[in-house]
C-alpha atoms as a PDB file:
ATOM      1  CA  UNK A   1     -14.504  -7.428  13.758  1.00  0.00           C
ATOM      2  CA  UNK A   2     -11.782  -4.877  12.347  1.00  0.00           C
ATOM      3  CA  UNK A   3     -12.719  -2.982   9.263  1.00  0.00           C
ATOM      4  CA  UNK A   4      -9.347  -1.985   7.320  1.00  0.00           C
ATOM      5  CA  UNK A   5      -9.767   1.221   4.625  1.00  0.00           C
ATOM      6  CA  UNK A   6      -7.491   0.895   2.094  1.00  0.00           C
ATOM      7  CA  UNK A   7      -7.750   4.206  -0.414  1.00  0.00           C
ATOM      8  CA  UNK A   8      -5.787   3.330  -3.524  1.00  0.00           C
ATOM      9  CA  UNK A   9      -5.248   5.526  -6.447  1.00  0.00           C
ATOM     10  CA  UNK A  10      -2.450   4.201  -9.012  1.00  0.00           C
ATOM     11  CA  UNK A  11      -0.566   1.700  -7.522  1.00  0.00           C
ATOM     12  CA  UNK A  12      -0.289  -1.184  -9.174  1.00  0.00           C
ATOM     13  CA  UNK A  13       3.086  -1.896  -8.262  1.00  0.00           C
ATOM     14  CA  UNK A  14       2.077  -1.784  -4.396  1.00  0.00           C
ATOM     15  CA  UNK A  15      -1.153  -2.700  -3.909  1.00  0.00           C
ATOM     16  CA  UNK A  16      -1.088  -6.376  -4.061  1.00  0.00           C
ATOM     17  CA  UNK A  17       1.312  -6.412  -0.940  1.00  0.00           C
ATOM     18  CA  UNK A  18      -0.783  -3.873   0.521  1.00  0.00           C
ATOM     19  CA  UNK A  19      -3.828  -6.147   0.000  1.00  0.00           C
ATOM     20  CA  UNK A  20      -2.397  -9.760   1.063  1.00  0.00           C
ATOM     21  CA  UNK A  21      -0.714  -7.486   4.527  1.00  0.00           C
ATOM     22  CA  UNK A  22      -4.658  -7.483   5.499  1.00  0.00           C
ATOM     23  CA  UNK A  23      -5.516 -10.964   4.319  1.00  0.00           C
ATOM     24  CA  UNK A  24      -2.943 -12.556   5.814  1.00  0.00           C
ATOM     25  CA  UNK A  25      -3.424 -11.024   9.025  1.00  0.00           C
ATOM     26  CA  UNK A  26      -2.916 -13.413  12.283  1.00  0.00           C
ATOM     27  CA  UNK A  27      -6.164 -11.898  13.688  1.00  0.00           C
ATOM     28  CA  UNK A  28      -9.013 -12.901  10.569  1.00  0.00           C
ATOM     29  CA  UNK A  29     -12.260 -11.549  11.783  1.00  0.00           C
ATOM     30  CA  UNK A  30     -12.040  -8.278   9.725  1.00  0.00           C
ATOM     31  CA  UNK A  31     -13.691  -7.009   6.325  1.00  0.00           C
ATOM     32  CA  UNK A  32     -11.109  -5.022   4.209  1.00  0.00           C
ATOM     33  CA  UNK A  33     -12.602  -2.067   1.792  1.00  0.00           C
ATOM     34  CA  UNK A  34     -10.836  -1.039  -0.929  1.00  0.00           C
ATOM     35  CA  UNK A  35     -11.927   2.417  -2.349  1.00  0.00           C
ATOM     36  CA  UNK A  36     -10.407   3.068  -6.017  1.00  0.00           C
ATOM     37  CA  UNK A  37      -9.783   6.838  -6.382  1.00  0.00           C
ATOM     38  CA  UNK A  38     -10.290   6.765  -9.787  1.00  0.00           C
ATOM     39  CA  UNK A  39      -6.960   5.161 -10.442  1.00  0.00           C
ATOM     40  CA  UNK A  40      -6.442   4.674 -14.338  1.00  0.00           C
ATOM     41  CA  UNK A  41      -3.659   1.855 -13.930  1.00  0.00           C
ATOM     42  CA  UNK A  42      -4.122  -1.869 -13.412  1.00  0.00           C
ATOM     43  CA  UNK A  43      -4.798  -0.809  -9.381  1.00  0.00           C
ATOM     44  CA  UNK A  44      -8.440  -1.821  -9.832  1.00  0.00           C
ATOM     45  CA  UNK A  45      -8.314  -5.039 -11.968  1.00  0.00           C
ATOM     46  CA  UNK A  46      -5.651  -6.696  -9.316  1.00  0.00           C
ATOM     47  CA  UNK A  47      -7.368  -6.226  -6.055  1.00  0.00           C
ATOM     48  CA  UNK A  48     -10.736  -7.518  -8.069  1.00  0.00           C
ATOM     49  CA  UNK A  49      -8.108 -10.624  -8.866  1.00  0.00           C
ATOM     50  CA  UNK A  50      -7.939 -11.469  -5.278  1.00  0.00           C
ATOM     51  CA  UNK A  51     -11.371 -14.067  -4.203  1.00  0.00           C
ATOM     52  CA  UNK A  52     -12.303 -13.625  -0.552  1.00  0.00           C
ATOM     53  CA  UNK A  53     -15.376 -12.718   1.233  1.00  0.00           C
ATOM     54  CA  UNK A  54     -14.121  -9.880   3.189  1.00  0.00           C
ATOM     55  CA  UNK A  55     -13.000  -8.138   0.440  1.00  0.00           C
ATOM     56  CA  UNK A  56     -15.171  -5.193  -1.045  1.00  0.00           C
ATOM     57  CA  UNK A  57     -13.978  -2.778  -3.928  1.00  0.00           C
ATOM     58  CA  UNK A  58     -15.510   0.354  -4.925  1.00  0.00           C
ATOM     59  CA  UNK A  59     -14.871   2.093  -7.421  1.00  0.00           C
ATOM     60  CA  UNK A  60     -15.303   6.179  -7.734  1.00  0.00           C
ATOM     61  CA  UNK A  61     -13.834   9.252  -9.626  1.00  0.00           C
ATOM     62  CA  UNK A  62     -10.754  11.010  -8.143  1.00  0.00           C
ATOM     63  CA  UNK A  63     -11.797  12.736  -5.262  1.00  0.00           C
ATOM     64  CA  UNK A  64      -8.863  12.880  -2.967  1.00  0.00           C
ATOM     65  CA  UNK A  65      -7.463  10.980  -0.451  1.00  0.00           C
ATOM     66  CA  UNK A  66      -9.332  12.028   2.693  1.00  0.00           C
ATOM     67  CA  UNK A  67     -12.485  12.517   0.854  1.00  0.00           C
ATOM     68  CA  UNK A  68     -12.139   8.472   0.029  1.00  0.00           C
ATOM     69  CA  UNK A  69     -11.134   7.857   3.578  1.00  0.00           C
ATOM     70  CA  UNK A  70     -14.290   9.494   4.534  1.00  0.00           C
ATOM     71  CA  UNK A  71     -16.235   7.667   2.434  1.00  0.00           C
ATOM     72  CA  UNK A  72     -15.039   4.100   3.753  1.00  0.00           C
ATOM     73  CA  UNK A  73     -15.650   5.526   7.204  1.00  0.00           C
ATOM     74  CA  UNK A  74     -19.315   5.678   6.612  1.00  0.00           C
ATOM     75  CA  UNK A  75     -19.295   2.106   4.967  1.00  0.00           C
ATOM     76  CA  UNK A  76     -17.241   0.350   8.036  1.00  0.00           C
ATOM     77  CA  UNK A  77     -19.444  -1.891  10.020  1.00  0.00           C
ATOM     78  CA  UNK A  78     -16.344  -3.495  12.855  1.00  0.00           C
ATOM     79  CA  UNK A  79     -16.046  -2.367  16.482  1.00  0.00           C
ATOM     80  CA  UNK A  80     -12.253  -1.270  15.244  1.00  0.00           C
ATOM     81  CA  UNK A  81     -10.908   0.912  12.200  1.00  0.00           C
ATOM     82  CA  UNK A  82      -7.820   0.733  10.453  1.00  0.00           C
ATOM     83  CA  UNK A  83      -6.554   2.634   7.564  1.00  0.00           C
ATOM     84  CA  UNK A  84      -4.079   1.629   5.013  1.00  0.00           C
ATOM     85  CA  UNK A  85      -2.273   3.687   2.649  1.00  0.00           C
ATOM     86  CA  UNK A  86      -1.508   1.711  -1.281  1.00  0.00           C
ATOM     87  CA  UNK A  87       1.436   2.079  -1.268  1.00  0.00           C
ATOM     88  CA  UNK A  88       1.993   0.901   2.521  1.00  0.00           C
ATOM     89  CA  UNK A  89       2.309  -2.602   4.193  1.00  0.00           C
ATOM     90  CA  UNK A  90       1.120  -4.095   7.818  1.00  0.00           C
ATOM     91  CA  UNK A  91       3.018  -6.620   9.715  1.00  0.00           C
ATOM     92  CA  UNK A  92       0.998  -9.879   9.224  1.00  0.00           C
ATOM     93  CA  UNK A  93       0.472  -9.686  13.468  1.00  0.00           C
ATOM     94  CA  UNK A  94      -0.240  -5.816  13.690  1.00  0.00           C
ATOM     95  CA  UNK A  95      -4.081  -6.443  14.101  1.00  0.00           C
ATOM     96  CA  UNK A  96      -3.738  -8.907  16.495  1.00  0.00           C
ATOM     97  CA  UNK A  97      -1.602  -6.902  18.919  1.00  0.00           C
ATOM     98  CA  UNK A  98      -3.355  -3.470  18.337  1.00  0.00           C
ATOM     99  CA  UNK A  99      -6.911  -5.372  19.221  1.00  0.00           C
ATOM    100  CA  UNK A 100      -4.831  -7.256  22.910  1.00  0.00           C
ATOM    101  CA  UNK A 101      -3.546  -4.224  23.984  1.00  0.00           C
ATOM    102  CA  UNK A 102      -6.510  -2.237  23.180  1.00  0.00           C
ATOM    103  CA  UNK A 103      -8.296  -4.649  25.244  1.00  0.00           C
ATOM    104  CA  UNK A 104      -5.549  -4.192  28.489  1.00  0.00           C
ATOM    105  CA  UNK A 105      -5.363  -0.454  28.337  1.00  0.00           C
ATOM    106  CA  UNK A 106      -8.690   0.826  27.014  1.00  0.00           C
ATOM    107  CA  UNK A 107      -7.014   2.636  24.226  1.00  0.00           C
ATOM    108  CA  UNK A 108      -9.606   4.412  21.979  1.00  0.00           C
ATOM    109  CA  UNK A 109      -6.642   5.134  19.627  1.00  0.00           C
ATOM    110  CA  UNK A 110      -3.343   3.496  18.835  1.00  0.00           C
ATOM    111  CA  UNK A 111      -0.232   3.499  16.405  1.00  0.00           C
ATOM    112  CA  UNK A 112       3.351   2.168  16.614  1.00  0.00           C
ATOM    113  CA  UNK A 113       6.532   2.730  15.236  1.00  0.00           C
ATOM    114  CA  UNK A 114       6.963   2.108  11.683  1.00  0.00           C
ATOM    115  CA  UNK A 115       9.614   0.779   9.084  1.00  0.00           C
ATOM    116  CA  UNK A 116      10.527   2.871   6.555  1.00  0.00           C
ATOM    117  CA  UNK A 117      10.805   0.906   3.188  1.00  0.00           C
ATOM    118  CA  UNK A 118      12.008   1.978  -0.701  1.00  0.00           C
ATOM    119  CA  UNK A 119      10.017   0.858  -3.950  1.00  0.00           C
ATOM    120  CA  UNK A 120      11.444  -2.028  -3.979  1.00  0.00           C
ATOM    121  CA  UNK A 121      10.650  -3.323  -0.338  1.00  0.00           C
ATOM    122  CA  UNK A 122      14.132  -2.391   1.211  1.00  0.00           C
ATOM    123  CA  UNK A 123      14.317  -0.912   4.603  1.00  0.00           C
ATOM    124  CA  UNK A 124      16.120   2.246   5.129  1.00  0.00           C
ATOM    125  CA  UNK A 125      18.272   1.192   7.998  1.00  0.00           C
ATOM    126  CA  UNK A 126      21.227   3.819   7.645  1.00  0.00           C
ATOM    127  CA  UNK A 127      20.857   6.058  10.936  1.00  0.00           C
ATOM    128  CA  UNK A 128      21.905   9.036   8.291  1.00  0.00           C
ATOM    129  CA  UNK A 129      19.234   9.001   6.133  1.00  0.00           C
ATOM    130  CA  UNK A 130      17.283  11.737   6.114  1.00  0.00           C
ATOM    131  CA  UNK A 131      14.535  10.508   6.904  1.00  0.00           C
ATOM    132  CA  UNK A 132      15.315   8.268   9.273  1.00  0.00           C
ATOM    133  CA  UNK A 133      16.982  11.305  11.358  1.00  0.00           C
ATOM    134  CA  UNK A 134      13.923  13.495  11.391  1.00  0.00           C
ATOM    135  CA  UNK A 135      12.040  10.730  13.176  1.00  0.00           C
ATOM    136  CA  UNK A 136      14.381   9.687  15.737  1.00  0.00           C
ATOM    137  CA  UNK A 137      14.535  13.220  16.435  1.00  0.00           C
ATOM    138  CA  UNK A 138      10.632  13.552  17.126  1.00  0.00           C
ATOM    139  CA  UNK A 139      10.848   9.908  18.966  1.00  0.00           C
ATOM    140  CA  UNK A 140      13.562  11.434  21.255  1.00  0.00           C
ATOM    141  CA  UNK A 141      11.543  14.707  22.115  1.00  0.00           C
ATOM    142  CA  UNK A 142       8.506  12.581  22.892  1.00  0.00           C
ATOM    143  CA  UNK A 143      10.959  10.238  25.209  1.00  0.00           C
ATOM    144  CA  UNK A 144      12.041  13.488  27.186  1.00  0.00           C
ATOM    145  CA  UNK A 145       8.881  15.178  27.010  1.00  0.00           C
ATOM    146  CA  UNK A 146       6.645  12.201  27.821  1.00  0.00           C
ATOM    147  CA  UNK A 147       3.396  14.056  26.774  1.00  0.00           C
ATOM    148  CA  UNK A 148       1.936  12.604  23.509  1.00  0.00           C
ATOM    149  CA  UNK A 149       0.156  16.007  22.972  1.00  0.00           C
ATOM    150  CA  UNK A 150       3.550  18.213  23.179  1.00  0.00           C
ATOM    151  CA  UNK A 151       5.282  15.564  21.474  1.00  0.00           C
ATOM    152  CA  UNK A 152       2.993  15.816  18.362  1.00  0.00           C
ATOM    153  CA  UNK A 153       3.484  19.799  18.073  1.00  0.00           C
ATOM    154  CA  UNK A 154       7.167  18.813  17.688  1.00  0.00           C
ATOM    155  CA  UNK A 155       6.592  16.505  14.781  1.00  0.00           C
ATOM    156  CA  UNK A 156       4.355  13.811  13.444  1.00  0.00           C
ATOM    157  CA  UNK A 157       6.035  11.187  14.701  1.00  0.00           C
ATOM    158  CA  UNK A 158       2.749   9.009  13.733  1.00  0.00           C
ATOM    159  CA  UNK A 159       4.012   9.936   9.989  1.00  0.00           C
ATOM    160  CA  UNK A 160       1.047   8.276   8.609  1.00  0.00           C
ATOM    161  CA  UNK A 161      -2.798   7.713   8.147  1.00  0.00           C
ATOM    162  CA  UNK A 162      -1.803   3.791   7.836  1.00  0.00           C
ATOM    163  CA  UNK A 163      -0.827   3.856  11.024  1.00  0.00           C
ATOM    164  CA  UNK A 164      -4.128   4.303  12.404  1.00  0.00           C
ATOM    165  CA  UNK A 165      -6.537   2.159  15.062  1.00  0.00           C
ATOM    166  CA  UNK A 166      -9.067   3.263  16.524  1.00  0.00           C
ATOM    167  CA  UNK A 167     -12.439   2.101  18.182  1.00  0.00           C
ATOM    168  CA  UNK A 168     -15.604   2.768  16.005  1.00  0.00           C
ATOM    169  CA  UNK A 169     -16.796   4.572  18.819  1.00  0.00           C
ATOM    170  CA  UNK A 170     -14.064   6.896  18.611  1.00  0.00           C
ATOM    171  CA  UNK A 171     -14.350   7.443  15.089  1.00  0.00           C
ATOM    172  CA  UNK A 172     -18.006   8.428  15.557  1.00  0.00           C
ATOM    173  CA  UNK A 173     -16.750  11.487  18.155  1.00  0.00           C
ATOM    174  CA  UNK A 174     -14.082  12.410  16.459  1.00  0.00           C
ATOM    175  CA  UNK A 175     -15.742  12.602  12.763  1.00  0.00           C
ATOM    176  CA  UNK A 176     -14.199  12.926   9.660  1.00  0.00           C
ATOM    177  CA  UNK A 177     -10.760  13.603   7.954  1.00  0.00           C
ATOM    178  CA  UNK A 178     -10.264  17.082   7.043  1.00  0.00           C
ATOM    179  CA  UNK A 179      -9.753  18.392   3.808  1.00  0.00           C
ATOM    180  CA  UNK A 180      -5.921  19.396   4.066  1.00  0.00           C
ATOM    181  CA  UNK A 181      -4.540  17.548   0.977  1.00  0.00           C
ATOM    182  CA  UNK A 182      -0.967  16.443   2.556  1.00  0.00           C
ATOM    183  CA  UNK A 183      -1.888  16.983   6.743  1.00  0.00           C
ATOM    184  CA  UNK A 184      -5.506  15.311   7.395  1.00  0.00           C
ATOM    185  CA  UNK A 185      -3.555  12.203   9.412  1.00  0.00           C
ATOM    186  CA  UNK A 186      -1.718  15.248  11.867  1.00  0.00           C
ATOM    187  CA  UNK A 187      -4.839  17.434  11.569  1.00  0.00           C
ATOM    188  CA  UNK A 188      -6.853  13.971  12.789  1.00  0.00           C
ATOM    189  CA  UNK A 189      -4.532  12.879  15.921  1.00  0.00           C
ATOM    190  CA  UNK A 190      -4.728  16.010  17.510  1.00  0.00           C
ATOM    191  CA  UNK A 191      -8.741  16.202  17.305  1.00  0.00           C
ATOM    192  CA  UNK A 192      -8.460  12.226  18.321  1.00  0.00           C
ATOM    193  CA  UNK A 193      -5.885  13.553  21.739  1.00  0.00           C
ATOM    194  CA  UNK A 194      -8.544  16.375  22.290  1.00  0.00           C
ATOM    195  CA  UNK A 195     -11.564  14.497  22.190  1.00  0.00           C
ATOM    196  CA  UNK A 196      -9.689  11.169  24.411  1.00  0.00           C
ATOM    197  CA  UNK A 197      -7.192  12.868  27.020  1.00  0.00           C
ATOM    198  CA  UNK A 198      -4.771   9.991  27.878  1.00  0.00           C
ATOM    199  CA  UNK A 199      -6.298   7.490  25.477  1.00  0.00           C
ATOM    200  CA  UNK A 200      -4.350   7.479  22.788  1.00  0.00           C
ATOM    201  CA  UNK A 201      -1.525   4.891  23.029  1.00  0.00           C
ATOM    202  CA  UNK A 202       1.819   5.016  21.450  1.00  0.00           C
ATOM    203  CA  UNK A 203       3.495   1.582  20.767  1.00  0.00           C
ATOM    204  CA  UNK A 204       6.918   2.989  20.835  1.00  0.00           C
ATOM    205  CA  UNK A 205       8.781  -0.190  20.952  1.00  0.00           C
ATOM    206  CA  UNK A 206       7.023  -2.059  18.330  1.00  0.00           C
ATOM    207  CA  UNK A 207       7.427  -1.300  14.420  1.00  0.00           C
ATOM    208  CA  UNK A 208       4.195  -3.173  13.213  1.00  0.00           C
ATOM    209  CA  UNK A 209       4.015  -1.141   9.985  1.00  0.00           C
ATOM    210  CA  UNK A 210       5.955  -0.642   6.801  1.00  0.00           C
ATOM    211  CA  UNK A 211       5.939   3.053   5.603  1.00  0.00           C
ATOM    212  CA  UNK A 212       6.984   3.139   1.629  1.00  0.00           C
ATOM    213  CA  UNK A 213       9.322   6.234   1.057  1.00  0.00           C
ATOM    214  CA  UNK A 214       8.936   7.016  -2.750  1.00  0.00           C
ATOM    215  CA  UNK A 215      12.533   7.337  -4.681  1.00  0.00           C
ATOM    216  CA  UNK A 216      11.161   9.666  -6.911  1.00  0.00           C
ATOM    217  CA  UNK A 217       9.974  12.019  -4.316  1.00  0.00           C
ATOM    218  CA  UNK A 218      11.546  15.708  -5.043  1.00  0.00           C
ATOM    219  CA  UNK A 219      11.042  18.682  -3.383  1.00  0.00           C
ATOM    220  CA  UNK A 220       8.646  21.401  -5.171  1.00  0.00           C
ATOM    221  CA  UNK A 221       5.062  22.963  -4.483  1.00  0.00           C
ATOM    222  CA  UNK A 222       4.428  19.976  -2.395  1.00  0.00           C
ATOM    223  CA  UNK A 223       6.865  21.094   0.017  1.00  0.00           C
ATOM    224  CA  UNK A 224       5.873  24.379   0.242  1.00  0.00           C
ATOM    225  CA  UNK A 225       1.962  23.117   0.934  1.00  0.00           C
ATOM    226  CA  UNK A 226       2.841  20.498   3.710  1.00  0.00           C
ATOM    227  CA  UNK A 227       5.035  23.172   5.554  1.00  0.00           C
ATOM    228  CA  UNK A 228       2.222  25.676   5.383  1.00  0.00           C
ATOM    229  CA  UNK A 229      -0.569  23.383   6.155  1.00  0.00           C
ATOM    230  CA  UNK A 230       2.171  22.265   8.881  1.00  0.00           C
ATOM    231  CA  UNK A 231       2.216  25.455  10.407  1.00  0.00           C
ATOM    232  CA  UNK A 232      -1.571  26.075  10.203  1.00  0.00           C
ATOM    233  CA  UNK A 233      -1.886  23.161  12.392  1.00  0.00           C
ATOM    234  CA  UNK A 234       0.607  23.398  14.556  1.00  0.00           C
ATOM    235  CA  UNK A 235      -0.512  27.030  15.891  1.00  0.00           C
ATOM    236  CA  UNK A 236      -4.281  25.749  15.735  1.00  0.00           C
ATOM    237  CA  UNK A 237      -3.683  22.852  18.254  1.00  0.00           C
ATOM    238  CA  UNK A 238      -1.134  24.828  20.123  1.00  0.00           C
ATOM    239  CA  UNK A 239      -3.600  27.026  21.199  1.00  0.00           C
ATOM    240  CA  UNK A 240      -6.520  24.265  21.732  1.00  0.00           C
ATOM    241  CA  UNK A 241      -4.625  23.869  25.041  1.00  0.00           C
ATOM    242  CA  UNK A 242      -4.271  26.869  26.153  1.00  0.00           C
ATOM    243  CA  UNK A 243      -6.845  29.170  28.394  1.00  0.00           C
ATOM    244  CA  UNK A 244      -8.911  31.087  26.585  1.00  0.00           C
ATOM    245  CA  UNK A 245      -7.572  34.295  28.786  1.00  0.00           C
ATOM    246  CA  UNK A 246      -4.090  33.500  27.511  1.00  0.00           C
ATOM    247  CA  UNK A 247      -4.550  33.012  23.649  1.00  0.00           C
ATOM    248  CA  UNK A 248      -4.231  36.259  22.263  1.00  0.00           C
ATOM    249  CA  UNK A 249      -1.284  36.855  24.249  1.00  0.00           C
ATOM    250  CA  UNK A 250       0.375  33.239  22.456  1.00  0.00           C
ATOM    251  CA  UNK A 251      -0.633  33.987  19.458  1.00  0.00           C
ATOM    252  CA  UNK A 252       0.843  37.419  19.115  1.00  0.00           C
ATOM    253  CA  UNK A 253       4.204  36.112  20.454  1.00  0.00           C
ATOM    254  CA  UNK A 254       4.208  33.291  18.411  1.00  0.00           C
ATOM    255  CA  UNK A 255       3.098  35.328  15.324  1.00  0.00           C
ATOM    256  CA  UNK A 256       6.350  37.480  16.295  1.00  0.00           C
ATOM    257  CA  UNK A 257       8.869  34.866  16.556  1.00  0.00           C
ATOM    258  CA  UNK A 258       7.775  33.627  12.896  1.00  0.00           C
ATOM    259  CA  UNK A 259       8.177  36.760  11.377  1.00  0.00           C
ATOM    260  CA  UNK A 260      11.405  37.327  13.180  1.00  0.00           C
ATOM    261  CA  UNK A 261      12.577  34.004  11.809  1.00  0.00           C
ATOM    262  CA  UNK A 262      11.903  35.823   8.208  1.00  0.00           C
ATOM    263  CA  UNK A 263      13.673  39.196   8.924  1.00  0.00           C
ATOM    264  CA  UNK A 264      16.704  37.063  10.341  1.00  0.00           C
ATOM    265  CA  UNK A 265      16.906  35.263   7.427  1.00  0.00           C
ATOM    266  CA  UNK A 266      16.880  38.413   5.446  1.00  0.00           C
ATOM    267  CA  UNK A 267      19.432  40.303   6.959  1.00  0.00           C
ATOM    268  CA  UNK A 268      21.670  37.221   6.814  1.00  0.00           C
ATOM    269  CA  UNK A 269      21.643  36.976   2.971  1.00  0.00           C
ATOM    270  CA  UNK A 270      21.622  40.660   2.780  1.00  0.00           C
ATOM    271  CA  UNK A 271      25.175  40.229   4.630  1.00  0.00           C
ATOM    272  CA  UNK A 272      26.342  37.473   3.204  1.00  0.00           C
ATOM    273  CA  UNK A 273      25.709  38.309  -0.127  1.00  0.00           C
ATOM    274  CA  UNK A 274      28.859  37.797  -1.970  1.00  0.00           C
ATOM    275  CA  UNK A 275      31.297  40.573  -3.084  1.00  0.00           C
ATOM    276  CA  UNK A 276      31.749  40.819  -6.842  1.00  0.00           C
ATOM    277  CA  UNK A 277      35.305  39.669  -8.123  1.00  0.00           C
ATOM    278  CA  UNK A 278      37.794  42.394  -9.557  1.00  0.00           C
ATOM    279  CA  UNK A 279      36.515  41.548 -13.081  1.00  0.00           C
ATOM    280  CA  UNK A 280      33.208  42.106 -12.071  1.00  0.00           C
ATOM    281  CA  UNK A 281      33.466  45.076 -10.762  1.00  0.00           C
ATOM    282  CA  UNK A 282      35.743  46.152 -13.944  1.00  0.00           C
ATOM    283  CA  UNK A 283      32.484  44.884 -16.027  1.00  0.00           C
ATOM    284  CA  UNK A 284      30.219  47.080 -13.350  1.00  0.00           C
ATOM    285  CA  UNK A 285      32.203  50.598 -13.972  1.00  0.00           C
ATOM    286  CA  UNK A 286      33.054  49.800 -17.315  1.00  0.00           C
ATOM    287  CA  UNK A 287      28.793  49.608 -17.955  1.00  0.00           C
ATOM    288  CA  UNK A 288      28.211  53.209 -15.376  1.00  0.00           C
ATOM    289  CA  UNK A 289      30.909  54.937 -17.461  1.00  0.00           C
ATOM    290  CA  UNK A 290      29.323  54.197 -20.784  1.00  0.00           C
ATOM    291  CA  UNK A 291      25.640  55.093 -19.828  1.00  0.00           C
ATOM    292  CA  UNK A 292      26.694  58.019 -18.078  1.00  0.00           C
ATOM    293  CA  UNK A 293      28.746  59.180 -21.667  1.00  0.00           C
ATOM    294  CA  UNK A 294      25.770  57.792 -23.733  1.00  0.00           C
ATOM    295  CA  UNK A 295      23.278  59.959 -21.629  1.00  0.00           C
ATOM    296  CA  UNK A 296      25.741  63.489 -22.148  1.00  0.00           C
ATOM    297  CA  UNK A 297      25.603  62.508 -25.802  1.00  0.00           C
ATOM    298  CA  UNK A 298      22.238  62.712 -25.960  1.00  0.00           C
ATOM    299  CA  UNK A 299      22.083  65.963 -24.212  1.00  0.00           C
END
């Protein structure tokens, strides 16, 4: 049996497709557990609407998403665990193949490629889109590189905790989700690649997943969060794999090269700052001439 999370807070627009992509799944031995994050739309009172047996819904106040992921991971009773995102959808054969090819390869974690979709269910198929070119970018590195673990300090190319399955037994060694608000997916693939060398399995060629893309996302504190909590990660798994001997000599150099990256960027505005039109600079003297007569005045 599979045992699909689903952690849902407010959203009532997506989480009936999000519910029926488990339900209707080709491969039916699973129990699905929906964990309501306190959500104060009509999230709750649709997925109670739905009458099947392997559905469970609990109900708690907000707490955070991997704090309710965490909380479904101690309920799950399958030999396989899946996680999916509200606002997310599976392809109705994605359990099915995960499960087979778990089964050939001995996989204790897997993911695939994904489909990035707007609000309203369209895929994003322009190759310009912005988001579209970040990922082909990290899919590229990882098809040069061909490490999985090098790969991911390029980019989270997983993008997502929907994207997801892994043994219960893994899940046991691993543990739980961390407690980094916009990262604990990245933070949770690396510990997953640490704790399985060679056993987690990339699907590259199959996009069994639908990833929604918000329209109103903007950029703002959020931003500046993920790229910190980014960075925290990035250096913290960067140096899992290196000898202990040699990690204070990485970590200085890499500490250098970020703070060069600042003073660069620095010196750049400071010389491309630009130079004041004549009218400006009329406005300038005319302002030093009259505070230096207002200051002999007062003298």
């Amino acid at each position: 049996m599979i045992s699909v999370i689903i952690p849902a807070y407010n959203h009532e627009q997506f989480i009936g497709a999000a519910v029926e992509s488990v339900l209707g799944q080709t491969w039916m031995d699973l129990e699905l557990l929906v964990i309501d994050d306190g959500s104060t739309d009509r999230t709750g009172a649709i997925v109670q609407g739905y009458k099947d047996s392997r559905l469970t819904y609990l109900y708690q106040e907000n707490q955070d998403a991997f704090n309710t992921i965490n909380r479904g991971l101690g309920l799950v009773r399958g030999d396989y665990v899946a996680i999916l995102n509200s606002d997310d959808v599976y392809t109705l054969n994605r359990l099915e193949r995960l499960v087979t090819t778990q089964k050939q390869t001995g996989a204790q974690c897997l993911f695939t490629d994904v489909i990035p979709i707007s609000d309203s269910g369209d895929e994003f198929v322009d190759p310009a889109f912005g988001w579209n070119v970040w990922h082909q970018k990290n899919r590229r590195f990882f098809a040069q590189c061909g490490d999985l673990y090098t790969a991911f300090l390029k980019g989270n190319f997983m993008v997502t905790t929907s994207n997801l399955f892994m043994t219960a037994q893994a899940v046991k060694k691993v543990g739980q989700f961390c407690s980094l608000r916009y990262l604990h997916d990245y933070d949770f693939i690396f510990r997953m690649m640490l704790a399985f060398p060679g056993k987690v399995h990339y699907l590259e060629n199959e996009k069994l997943l639908y990833y929604r893309i918000h329209s109103g996302n903007t950029l703002g504190e959020a931003a500046i969060t993920g790229r910190e909590q980014d960075k925290d990660v990035i250096r913290k798994y960067m140096l899992a794999r290196v000898p202990d001997d040699l990690q204070g000599i990485i970590s200085a150099g890499t500490d250098r090269l970020v703070e060069l990256e600042h003073e660069l960027l620095e010196v750049k505005n400071a010389l491309h700052k630009p130079i004041p039109g004549i009218k400006q600079q009329i406005a300038m003297l005319t302002q030093s001439i009259s505070a230096r007569l207002t200051r002999k005045g007062g003298n």
